[in-house]
Protein backbone atom coordinates (compact mmCIF):
# COMPACT_ATOMS: atom_id res chain seq x y z
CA UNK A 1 -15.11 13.55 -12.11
CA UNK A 2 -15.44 12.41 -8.48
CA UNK A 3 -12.64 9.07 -8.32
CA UNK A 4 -13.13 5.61 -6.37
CA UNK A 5 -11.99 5.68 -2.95
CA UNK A 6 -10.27 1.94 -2.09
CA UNK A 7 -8.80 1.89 1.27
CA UNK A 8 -7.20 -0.46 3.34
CA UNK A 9 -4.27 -1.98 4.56
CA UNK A 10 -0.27 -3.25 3.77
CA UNK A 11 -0.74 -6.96 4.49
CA UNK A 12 -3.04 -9.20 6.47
CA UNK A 13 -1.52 -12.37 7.01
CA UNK A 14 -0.29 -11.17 10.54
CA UNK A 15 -0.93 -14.31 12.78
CA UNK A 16 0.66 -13.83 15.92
CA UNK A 17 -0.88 -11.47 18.97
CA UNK A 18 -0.54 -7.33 19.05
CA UNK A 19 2.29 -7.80 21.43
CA UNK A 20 4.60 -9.41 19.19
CA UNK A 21 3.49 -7.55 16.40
CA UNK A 22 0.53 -9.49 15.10
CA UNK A 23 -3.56 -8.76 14.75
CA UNK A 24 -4.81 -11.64 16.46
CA UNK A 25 -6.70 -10.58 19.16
CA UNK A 26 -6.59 -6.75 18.19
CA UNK A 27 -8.38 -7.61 15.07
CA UNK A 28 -8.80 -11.07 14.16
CA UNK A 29 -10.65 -13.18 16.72
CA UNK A 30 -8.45 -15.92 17.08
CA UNK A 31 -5.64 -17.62 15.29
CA UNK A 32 -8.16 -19.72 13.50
CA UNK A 33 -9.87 -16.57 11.85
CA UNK A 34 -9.26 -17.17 7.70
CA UNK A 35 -7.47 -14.21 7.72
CA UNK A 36 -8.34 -12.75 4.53
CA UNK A 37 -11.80 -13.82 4.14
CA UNK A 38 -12.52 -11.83 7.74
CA UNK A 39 -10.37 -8.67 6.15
CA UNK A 40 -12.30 -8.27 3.27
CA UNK A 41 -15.09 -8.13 5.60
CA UNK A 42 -13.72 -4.58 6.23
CA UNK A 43 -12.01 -3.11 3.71
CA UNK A 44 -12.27 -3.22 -0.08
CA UNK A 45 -8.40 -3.69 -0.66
CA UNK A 46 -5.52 -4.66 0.41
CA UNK A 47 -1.78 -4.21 -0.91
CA UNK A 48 0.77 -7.17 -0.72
CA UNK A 49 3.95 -6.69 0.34
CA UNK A 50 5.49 -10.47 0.95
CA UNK A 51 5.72 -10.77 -3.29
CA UNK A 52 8.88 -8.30 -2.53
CA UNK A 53 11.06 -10.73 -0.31
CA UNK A 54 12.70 -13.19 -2.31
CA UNK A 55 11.74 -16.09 0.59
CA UNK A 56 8.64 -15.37 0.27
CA UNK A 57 8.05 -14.99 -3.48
CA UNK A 58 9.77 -17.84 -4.58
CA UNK A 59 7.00 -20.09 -2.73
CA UNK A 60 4.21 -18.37 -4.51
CA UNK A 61 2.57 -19.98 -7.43
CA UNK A 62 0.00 -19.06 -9.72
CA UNK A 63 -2.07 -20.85 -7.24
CA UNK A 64 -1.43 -18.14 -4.43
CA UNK A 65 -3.21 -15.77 -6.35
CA UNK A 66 -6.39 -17.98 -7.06
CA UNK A 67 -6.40 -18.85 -3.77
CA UNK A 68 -7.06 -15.03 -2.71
CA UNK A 69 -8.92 -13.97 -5.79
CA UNK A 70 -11.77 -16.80 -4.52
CA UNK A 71 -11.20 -15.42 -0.95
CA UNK A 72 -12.28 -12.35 -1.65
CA UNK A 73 -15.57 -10.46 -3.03
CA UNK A 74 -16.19 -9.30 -6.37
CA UNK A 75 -14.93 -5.85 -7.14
CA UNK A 76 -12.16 -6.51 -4.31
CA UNK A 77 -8.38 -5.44 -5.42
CA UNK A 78 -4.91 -6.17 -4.02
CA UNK A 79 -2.00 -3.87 -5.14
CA UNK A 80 0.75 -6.05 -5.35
CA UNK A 81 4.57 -5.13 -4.70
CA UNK A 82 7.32 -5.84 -7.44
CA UNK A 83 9.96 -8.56 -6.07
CA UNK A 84 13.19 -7.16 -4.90
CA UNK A 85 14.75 -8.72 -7.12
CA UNK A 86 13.59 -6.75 -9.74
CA UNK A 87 14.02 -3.83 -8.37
CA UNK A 88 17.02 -3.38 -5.97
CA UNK A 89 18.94 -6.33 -6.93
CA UNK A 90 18.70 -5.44 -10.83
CA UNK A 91 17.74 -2.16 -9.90
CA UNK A 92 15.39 -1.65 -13.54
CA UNK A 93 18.06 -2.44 -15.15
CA UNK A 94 16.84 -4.30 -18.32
CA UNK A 95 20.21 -5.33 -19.52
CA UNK A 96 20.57 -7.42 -16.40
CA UNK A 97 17.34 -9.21 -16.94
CA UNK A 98 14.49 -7.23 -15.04
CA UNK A 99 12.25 -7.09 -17.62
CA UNK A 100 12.38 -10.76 -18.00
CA UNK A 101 11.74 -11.39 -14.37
CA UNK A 102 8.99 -8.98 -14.42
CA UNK A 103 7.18 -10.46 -17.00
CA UNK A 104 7.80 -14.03 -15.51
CA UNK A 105 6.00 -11.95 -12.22
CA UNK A 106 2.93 -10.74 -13.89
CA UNK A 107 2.60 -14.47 -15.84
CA UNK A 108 2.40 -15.54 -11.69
CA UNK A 109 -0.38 -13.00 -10.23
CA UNK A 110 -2.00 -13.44 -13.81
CA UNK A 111 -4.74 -14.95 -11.79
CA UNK A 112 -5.56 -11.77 -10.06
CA UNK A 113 -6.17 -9.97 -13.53
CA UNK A 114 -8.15 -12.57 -15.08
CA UNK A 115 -10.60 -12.05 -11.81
CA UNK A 116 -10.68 -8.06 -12.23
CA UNK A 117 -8.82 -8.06 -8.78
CA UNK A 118 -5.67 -6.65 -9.50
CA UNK A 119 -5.11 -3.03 -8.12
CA UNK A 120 -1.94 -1.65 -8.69
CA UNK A 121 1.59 -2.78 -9.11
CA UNK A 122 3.98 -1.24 -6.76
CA UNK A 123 7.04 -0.27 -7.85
CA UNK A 124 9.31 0.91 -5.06
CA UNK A 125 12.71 1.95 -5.35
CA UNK A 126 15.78 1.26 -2.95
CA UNK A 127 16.97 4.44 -0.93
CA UNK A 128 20.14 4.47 -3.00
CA UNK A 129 18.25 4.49 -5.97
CA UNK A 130 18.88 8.22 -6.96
CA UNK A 131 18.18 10.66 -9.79
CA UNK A 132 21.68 9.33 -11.22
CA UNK A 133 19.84 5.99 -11.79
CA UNK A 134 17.30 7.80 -14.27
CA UNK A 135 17.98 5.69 -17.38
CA UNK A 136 17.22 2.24 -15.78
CA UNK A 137 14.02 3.63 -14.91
CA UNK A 138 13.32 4.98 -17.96
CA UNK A 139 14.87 2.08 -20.03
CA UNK A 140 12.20 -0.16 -17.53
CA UNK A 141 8.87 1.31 -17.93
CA UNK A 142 9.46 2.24 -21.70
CA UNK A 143 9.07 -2.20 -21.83
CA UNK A 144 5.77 -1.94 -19.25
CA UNK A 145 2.62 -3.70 -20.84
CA UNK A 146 0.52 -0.35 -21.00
CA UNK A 147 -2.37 0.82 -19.04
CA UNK A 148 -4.28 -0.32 -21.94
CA UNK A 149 -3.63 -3.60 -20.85
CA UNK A 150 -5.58 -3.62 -18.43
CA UNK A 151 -2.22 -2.34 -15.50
CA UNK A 152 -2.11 0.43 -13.38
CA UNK A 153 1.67 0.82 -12.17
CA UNK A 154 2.70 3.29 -9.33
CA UNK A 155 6.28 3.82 -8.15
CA UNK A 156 7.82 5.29 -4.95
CA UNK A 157 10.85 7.29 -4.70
CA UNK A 158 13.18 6.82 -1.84
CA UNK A 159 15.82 9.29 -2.62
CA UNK A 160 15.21 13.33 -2.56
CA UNK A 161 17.02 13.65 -5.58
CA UNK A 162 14.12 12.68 -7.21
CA UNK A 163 12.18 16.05 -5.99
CA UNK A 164 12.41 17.34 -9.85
CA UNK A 165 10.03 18.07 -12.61
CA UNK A 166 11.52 15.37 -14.57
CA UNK A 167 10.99 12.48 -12.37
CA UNK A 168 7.38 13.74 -12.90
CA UNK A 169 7.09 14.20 -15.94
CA UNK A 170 8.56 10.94 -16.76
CA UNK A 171 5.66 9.39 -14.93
CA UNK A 172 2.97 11.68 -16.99
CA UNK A 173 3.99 10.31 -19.77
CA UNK A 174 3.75 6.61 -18.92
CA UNK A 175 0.76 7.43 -16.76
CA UNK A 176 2.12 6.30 -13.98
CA UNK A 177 1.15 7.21 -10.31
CA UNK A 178 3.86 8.71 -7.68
CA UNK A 179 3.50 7.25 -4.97
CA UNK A 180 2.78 9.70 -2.20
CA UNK A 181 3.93 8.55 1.52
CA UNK A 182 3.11 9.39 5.15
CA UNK A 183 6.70 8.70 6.49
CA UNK A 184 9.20 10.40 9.10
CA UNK A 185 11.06 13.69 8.27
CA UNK A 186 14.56 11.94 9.47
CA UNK A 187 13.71 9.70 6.78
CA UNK A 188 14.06 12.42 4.01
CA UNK A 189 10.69 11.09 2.69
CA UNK A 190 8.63 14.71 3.55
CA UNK A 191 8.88 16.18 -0.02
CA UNK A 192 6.10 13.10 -0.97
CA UNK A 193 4.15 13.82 1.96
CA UNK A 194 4.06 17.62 1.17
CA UNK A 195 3.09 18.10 -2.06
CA UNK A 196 -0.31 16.61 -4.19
CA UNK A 197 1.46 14.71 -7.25
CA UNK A 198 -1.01 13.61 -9.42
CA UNK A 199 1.04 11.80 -12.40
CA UNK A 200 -1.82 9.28 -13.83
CA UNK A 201 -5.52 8.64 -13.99
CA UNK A 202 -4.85 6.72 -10.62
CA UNK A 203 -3.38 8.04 -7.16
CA UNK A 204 -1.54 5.95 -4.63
CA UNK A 205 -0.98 7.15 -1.13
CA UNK A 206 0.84 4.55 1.48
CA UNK A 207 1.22 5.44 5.43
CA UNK A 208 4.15 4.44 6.62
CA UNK A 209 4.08 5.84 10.24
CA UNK A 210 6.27 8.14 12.11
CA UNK A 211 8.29 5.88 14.88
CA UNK A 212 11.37 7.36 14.99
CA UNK A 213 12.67 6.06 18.11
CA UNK A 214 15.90 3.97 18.09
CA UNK A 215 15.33 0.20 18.28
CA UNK A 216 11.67 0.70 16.21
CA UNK A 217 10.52 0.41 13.44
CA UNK A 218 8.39 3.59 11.48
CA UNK A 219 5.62 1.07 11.21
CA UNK A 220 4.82 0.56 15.24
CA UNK A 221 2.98 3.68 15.08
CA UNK A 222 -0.61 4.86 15.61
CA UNK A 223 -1.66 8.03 14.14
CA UNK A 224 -3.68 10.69 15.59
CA UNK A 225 -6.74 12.26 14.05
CA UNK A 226 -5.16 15.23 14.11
CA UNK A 227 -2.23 14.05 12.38
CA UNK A 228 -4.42 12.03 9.63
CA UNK A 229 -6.74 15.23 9.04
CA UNK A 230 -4.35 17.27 6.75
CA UNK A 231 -4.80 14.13 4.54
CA UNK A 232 -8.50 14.58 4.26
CA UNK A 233 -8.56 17.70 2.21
CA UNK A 234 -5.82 16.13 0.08
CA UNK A 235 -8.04 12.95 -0.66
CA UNK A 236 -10.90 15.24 -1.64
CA UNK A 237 -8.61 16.85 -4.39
CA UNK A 238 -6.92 13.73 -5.65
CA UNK A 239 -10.75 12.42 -6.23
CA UNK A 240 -11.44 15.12 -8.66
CA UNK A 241 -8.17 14.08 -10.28
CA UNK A 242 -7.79 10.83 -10.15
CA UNK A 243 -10.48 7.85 -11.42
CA UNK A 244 -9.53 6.17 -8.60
CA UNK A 245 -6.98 6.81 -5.45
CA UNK A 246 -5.35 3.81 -3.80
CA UNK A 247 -4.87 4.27 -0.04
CA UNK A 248 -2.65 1.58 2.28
CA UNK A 249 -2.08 2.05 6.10
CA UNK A 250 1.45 0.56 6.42
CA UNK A 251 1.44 0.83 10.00
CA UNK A 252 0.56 -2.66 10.48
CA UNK A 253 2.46 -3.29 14.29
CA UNK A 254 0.34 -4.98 16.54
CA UNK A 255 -2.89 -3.61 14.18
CA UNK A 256 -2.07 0.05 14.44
CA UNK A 257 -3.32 0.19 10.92
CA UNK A 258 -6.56 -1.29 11.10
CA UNK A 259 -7.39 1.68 13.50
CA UNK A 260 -6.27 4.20 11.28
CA UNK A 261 -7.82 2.70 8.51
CA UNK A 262 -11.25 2.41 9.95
CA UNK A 263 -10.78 6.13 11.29
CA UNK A 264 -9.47 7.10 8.33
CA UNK A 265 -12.82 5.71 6.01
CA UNK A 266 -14.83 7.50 8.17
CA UNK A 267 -13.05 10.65 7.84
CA UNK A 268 -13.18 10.77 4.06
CA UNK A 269 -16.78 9.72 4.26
CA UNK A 270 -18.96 11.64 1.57
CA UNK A 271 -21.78 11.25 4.12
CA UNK A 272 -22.83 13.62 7.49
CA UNK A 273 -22.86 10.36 9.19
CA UNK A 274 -20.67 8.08 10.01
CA UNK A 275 -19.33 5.62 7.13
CA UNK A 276 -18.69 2.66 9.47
CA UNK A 277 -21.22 0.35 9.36
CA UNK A 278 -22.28 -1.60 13.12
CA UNK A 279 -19.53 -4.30 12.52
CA UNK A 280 -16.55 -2.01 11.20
CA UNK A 281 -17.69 0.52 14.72
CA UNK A 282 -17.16 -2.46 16.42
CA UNK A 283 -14.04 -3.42 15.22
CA UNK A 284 -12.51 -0.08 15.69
CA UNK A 285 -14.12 0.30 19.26
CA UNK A 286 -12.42 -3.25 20.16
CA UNK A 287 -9.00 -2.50 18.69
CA UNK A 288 -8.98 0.69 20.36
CA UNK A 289 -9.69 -0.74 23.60
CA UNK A 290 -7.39 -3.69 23.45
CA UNK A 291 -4.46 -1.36 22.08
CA UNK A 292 -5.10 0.58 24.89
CA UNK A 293 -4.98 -2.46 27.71
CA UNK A 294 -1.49 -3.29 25.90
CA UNK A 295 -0.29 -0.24 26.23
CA UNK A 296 -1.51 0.31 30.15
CA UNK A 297 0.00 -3.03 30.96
CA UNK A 298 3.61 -2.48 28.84
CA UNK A 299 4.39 0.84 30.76
């Protein structure tokens, strides 16, 4: 069994220029691009992350998720985060009425899984969710609709108390991915970059970034090749395990992850030659250059 490789990136909707963060410019050609029609020029998934902030979500109606399923091309799939609400407000916790607002989410981005678009629903835990915390979790996916159902759920520890068997096994028997991350050691996040946890019939690997620097955030961070190609041989296993493996460049500052994203296809290309194809070298070659120019003229 070789698995599907879907890569891409944590969010597109970033309008303003690389210097204050944004892709305009470094990616998208101008602030009149439709943002996610141009993406899925490039990559064949993306994973949303504004469905987890509360100001956000609350906006979004069924219609959000037509909206991007017609945006898109067919065979396209966006992994979508679980509201914060859900899980580190209620923390799981079903007595407190998670379940219900997690049902009330999936009746919302029902669109996307009526289109075959939906990837992946992200669960991710708050920091102070630890081990202790193990019977909310439990308690929460024993309600999950099942795989069967047409769901593929992944969740991502953010505690190293969870660096046990059980957390694992728990997840084995749901079929439920662990999220694997790219993230800094001061974060206490290494034990998921170090180890190859395959816990489902699906993988899901998110790149944080490494900023550590005071005043930054992990995310304003462009990886190396070098520091990307320990991943490669990693990717290459977690095909043969997986059906398919979910990969999200979370380094989205000022388009950081579009680089890495591109580089990163190419790297885990099955081909001699390059994967890219003349308009994704292009890309790359541009963002490259203009990240470059910003960083020549910020120093």
């Amino acid at each position: 069994m070789t698995g599907e490789l879907l890569l891409g990136c944590s969010g597109w909707n970033y309008a303003d220029t690389a210097d204050k963060g944004g892709w305009t410019g470094v990616f998208y050609p101008d602030s009149n691009t439709k943002r996610l029609r141009y993406y899925s020029q490039f990559f064949n998934t993306a994973e949303m992350d504004s469905t987890f902030y509360e100001k956000f979500y609350t906006n979004m109606t069924r219609g959000t998720f037509i909206g991007m399923a017609k945006a898109t091309p067919d065979k396209f799939q966006f992994s979508i985060k679980v509201p914060e609400t859900i899980t580190h407000n209620k923390r799981l916790n079903v007595n407190q009425g998670a379940m219900t607002d997690f049902e009330e989410f999936l009746d919302k981005i029902s669109p996307l899984k009526n289109s075959n678009k939906l990837g992946a629903i992200l669960i991710q835990l708050p920091p102070s969710f630890t081990v202790n915390d193990f019977k909310n979790i439990e308690g929460f996916l024993d309600r999950l609709p099942t795989s069967s159902k047409g769901y593929d759920y992944a969740v991502e520890f953010r505690h190293p108390s969870w660096r046990s068997e059980g957390p694992w096994d728990m997840l084995k028997h749901y079929n439920i991915a662990a999220v694997m991350t790219d993230s800094p050691s001061q974060e206490n996040l290494q034990f998921l970059s170090d180890v190859t946890v395959t816990t489902a019939d699906h993988s899901f690997i998110r790149f944080h970034g490494r900023n550590t620097m005071q005043g930054h955030y992990w995310y304003n961070y462009l990886y190396t090749k070098e520091e990307l190609r320990p991943w490669v041989g990693k990717i290459e296993q977690l095909k043969k395990d997986t059906k398919v493996l979910r990969v999200y460049f979370n380094n989205h500052y000022g388009g950081k992850a579009v680089v890495n994203a591109l580089q990163f296809k190419e790297m885990t290309s099955d081909t001699s030659s390059s994967s890219l194809s003349d308009n994704e070298r292009k890309a790359l070659e541009h963002a490259q250059a203009y990240l470059t120019k910003e960083q020549i003229k910020g120093s």
